[in-house]
N, C-alpha and C. Protein backbone atom coordinates (compact mmCIF):
# COMPACT_ATOMS: atom_id res chain seq x y z
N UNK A 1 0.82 -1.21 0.00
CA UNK A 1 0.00 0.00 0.00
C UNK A 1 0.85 1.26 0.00
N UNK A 2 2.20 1.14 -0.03
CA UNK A 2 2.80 2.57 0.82
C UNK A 2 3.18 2.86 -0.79
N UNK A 3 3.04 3.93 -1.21
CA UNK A 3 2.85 4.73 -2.28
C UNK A 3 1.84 5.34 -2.70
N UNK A 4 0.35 4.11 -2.77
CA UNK A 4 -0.73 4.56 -3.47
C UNK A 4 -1.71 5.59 -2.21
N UNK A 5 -1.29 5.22 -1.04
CA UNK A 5 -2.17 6.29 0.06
C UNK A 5 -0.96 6.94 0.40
N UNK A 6 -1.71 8.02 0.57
CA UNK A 6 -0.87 9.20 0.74
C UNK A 6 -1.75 10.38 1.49
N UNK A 7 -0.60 11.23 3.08
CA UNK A 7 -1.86 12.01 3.23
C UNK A 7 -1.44 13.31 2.74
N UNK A 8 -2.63 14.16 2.84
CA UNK A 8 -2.38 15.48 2.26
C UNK A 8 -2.65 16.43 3.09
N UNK A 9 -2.49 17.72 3.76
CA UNK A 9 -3.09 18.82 4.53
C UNK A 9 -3.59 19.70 3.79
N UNK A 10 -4.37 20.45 4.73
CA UNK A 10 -5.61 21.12 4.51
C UNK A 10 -5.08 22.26 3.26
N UNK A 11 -3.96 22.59 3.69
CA UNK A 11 -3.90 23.92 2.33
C UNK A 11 -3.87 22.97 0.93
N UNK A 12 -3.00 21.50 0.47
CA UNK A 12 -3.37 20.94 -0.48
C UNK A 12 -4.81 20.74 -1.13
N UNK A 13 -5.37 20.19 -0.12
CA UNK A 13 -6.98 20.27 -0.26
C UNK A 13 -7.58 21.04 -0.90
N UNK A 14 -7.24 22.29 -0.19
CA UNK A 14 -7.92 23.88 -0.68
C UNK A 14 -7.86 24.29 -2.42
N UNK A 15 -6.40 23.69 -2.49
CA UNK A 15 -6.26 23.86 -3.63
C UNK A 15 -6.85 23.25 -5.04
N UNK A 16 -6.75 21.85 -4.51
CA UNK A 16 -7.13 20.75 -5.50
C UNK A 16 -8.97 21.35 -5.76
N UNK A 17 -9.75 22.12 -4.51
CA UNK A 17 -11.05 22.29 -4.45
C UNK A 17 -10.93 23.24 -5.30
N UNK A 18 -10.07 24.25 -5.58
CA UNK A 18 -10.27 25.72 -6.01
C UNK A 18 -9.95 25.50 -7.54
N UNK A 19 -9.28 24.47 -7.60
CA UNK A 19 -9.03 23.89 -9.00
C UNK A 19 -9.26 23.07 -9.81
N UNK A 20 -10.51 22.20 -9.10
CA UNK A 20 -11.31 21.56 -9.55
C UNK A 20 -10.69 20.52 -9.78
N UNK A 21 -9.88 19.45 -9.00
CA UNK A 21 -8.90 18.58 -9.18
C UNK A 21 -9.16 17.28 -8.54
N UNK A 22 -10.25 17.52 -7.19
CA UNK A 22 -10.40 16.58 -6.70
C UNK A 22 -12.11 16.04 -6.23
N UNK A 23 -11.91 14.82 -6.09
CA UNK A 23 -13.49 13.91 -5.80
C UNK A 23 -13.36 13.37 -4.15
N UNK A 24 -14.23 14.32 -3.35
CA UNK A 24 -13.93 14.26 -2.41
C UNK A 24 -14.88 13.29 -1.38
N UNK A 25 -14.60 12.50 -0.97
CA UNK A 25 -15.54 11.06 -0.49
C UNK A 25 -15.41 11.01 1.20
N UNK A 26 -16.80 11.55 1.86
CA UNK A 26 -16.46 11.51 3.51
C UNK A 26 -17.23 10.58 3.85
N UNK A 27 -16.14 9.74 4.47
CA UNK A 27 -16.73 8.25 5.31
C UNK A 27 -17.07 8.22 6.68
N UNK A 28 -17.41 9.89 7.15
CA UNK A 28 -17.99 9.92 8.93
C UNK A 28 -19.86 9.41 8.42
N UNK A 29 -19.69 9.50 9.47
CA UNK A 29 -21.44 9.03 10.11
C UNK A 29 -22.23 10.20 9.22
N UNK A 30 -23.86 9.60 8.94
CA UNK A 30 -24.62 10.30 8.04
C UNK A 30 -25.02 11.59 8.87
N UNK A 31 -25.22 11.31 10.47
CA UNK A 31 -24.99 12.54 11.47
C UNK A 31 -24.24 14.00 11.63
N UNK A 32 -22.87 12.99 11.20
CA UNK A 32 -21.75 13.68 11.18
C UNK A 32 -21.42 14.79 10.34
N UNK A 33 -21.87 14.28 8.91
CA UNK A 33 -21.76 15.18 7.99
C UNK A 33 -22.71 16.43 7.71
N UNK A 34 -23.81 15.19 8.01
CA UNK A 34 -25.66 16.80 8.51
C UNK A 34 -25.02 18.13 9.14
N UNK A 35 -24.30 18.08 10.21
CA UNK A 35 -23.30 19.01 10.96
C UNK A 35 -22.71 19.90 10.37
N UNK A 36 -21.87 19.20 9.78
CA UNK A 36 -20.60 20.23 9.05
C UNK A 36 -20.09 18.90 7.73
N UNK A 37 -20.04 19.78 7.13
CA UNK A 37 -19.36 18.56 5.59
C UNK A 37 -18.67 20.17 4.70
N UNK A 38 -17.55 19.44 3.89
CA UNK A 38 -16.68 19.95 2.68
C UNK A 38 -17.86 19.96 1.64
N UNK A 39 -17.57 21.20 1.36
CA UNK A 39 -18.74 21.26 -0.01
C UNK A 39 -18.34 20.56 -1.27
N UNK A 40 -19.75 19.80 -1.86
CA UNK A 40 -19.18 18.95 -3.13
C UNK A 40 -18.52 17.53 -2.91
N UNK A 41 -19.07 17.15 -0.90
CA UNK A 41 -18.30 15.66 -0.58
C UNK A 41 -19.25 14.61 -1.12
N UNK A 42 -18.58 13.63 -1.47
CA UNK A 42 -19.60 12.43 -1.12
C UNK A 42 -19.62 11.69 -0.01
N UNK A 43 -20.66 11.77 0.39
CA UNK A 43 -21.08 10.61 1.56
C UNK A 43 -20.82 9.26 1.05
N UNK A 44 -20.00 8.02 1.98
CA UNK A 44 -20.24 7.07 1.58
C UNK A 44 -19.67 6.38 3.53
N UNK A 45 -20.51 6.77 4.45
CA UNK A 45 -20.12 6.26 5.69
C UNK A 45 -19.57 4.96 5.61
N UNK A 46 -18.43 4.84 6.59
CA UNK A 46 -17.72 3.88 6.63
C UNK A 46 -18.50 2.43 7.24
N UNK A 47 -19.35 3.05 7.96
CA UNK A 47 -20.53 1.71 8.71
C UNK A 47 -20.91 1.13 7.47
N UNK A 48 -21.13 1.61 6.39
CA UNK A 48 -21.51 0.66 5.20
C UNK A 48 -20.95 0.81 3.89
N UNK A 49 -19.87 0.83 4.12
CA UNK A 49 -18.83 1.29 3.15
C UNK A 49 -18.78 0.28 1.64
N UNK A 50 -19.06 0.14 0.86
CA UNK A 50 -18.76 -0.39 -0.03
C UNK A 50 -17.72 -0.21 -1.16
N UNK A 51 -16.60 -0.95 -1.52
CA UNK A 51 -16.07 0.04 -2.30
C UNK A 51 -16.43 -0.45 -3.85
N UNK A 52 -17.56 -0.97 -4.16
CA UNK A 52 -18.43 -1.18 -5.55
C UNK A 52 -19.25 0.23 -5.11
N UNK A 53 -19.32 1.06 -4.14
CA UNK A 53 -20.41 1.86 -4.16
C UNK A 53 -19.46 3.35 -4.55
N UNK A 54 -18.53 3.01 -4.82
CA UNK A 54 -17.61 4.56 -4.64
C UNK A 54 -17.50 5.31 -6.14
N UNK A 55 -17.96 6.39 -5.96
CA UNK A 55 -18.24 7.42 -7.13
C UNK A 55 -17.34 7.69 -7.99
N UNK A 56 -17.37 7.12 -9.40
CA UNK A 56 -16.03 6.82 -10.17
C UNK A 56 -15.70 7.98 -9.78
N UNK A 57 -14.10 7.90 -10.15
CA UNK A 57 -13.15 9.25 -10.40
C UNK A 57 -12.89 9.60 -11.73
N UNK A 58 -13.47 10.74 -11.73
CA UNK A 58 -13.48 11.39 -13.25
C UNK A 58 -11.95 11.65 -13.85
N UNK A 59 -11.89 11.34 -15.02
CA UNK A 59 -10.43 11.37 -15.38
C UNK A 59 -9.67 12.81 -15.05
N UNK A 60 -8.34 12.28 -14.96
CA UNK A 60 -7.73 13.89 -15.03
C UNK A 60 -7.66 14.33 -12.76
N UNK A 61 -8.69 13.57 -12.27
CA UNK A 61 -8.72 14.20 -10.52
C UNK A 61 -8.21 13.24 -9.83
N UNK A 62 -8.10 13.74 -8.53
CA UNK A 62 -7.83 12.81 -7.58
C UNK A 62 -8.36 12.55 -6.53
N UNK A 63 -8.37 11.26 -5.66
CA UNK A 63 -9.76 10.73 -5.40
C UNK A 63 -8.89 11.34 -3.85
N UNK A 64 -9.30 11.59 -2.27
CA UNK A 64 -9.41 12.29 -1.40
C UNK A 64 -10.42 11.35 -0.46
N UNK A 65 -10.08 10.78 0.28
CA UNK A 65 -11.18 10.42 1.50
C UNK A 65 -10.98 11.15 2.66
N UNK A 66 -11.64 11.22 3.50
CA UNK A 66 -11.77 12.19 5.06
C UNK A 66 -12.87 11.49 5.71
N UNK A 67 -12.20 11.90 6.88
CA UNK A 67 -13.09 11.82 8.23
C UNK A 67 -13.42 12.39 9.27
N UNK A 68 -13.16 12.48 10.37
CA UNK A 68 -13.13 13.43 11.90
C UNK A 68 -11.73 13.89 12.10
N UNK A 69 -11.12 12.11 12.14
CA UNK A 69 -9.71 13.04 12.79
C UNK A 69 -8.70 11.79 11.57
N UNK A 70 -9.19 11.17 10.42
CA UNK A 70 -8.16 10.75 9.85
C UNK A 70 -8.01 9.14 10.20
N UNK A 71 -8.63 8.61 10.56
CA UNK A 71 -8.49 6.84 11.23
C UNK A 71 -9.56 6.38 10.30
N UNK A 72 -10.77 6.93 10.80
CA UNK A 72 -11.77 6.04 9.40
C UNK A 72 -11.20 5.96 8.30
N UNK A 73 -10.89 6.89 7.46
CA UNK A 73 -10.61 7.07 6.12
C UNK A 73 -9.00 6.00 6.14
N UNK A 74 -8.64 6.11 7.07
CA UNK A 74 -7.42 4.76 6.42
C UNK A 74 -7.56 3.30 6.55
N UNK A 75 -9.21 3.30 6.99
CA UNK A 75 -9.83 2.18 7.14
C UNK A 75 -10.28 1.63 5.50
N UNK A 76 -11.13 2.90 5.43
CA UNK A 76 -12.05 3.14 4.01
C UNK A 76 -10.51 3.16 3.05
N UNK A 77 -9.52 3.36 2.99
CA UNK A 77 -8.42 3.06 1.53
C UNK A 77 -7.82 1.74 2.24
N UNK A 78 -7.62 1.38 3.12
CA UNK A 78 -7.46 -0.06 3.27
C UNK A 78 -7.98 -1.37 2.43
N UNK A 79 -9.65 -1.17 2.40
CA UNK A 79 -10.82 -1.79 1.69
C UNK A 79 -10.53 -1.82 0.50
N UNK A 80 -10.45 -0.31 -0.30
CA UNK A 80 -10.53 -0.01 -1.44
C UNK A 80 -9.39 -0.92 -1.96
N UNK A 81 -8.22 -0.75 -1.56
CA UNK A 81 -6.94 -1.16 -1.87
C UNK A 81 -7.13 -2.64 -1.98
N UNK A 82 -7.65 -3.42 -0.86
CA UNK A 82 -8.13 -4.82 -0.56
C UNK A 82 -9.34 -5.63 -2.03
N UNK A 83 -9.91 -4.32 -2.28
CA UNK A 83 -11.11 -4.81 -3.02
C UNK A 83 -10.62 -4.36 -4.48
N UNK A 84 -9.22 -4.69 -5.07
CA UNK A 84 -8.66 -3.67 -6.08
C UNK A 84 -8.46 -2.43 -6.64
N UNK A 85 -8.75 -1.58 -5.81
CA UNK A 85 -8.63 -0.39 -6.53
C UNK A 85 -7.09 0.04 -6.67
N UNK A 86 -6.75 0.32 -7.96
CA UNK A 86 -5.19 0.89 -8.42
C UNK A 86 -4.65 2.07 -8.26
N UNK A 87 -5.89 3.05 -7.91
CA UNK A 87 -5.26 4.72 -7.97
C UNK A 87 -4.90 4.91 -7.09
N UNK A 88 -4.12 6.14 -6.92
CA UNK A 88 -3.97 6.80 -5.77
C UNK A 88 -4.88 7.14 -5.06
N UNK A 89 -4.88 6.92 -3.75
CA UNK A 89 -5.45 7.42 -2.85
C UNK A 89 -4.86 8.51 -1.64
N UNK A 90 -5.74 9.60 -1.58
CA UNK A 90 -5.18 10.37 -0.74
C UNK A 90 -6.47 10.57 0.52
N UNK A 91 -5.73 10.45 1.57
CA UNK A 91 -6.19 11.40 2.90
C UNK A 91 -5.98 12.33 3.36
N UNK A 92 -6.95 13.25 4.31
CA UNK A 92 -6.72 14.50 4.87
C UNK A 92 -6.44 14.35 5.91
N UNK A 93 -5.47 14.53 5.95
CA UNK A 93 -4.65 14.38 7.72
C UNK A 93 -5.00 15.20 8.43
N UNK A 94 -5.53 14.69 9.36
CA UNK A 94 -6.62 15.39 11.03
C UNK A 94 -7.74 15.64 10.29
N UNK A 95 -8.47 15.58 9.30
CA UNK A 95 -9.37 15.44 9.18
C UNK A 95 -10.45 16.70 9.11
N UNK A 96 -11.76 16.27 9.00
CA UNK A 96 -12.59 17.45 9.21
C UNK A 96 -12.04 18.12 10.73
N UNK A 97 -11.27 18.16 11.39
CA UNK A 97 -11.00 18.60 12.88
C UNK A 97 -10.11 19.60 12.27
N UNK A 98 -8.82 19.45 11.57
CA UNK A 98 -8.02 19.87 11.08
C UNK A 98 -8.46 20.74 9.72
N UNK A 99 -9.44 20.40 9.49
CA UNK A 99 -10.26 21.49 8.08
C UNK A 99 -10.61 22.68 8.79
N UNK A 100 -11.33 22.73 10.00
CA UNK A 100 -12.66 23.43 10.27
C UNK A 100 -11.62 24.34 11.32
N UNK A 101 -10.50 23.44 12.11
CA UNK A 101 -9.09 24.51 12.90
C UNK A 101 -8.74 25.60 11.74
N UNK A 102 -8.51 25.01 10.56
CA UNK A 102 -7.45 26.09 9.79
C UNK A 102 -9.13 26.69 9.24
N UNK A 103 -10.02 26.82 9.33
CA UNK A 103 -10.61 28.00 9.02
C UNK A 103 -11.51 27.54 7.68
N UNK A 104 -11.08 26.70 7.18
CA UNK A 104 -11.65 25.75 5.80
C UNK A 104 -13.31 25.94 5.74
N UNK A 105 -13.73 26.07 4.89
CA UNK A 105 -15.42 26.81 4.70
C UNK A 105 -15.85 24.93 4.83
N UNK A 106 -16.87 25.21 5.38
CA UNK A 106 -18.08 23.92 5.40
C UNK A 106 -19.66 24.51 5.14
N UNK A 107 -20.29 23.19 5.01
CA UNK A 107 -21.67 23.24 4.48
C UNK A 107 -22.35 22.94 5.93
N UNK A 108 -23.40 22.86 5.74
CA UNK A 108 -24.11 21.74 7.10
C UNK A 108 -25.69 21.63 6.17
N UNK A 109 -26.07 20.35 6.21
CA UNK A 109 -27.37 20.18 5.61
C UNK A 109 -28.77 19.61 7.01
N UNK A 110 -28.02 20.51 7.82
CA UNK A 110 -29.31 20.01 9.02
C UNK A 110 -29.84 21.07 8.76
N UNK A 111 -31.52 20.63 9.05
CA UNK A 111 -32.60 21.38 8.90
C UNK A 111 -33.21 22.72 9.86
């Protein structure tokens, strides 16, 4: 695995968002994300994680998982990796904790 995961911090992130570079996939709780979520994430909680369920990656980007603090998501590219997937995979190190510290804009879809 040590090549294809890789983590990334929050100013990388920012960028890949501002540049339309990346497909961003959050594996916290459906709770979790109602709260606060990265605009433009996909939900795919790790409680039922499938990785036949994961939102192709459009050519040309790069695929990005997240979580709270960074442990789910190396659960969720563990799988992926396990269940064949070849690309790179990247994580956000510390996670939505580490997004929302450095100031990083979020959504929240609670009512």
């Amino acid at each position: 695995m040590t090549g294809q995961i890789n983590m990334v911090d929050v100013e990388t992130l920012r960028g890949w968002l501002t540049t339309d570079q990346v497909l961003v996939v959050d594996v916290r709780e459906r709770h979790e994300y109602a709260v606060e979520h990265i605009a433009g994430a996909h939900l795919l909680p790790l409680s039922e994680f499938d990785p036949a369920q994961m939102p192709p990656v459009p050519a040309g980007k790069k695929l990005l998982l997240h979580c709270r603090s960074a442990n789910r998501c190396g659960v969720a590219a563990a799988r992926l990796v396990e269940s064949g997937y070849s690309g790179e995979i990247n994580r956000l190190a510390g996670g939505m904790l580490a997004w929302v510290a450095a100031g990083a804009p979020v959504e929240s879809s609670q009512e």
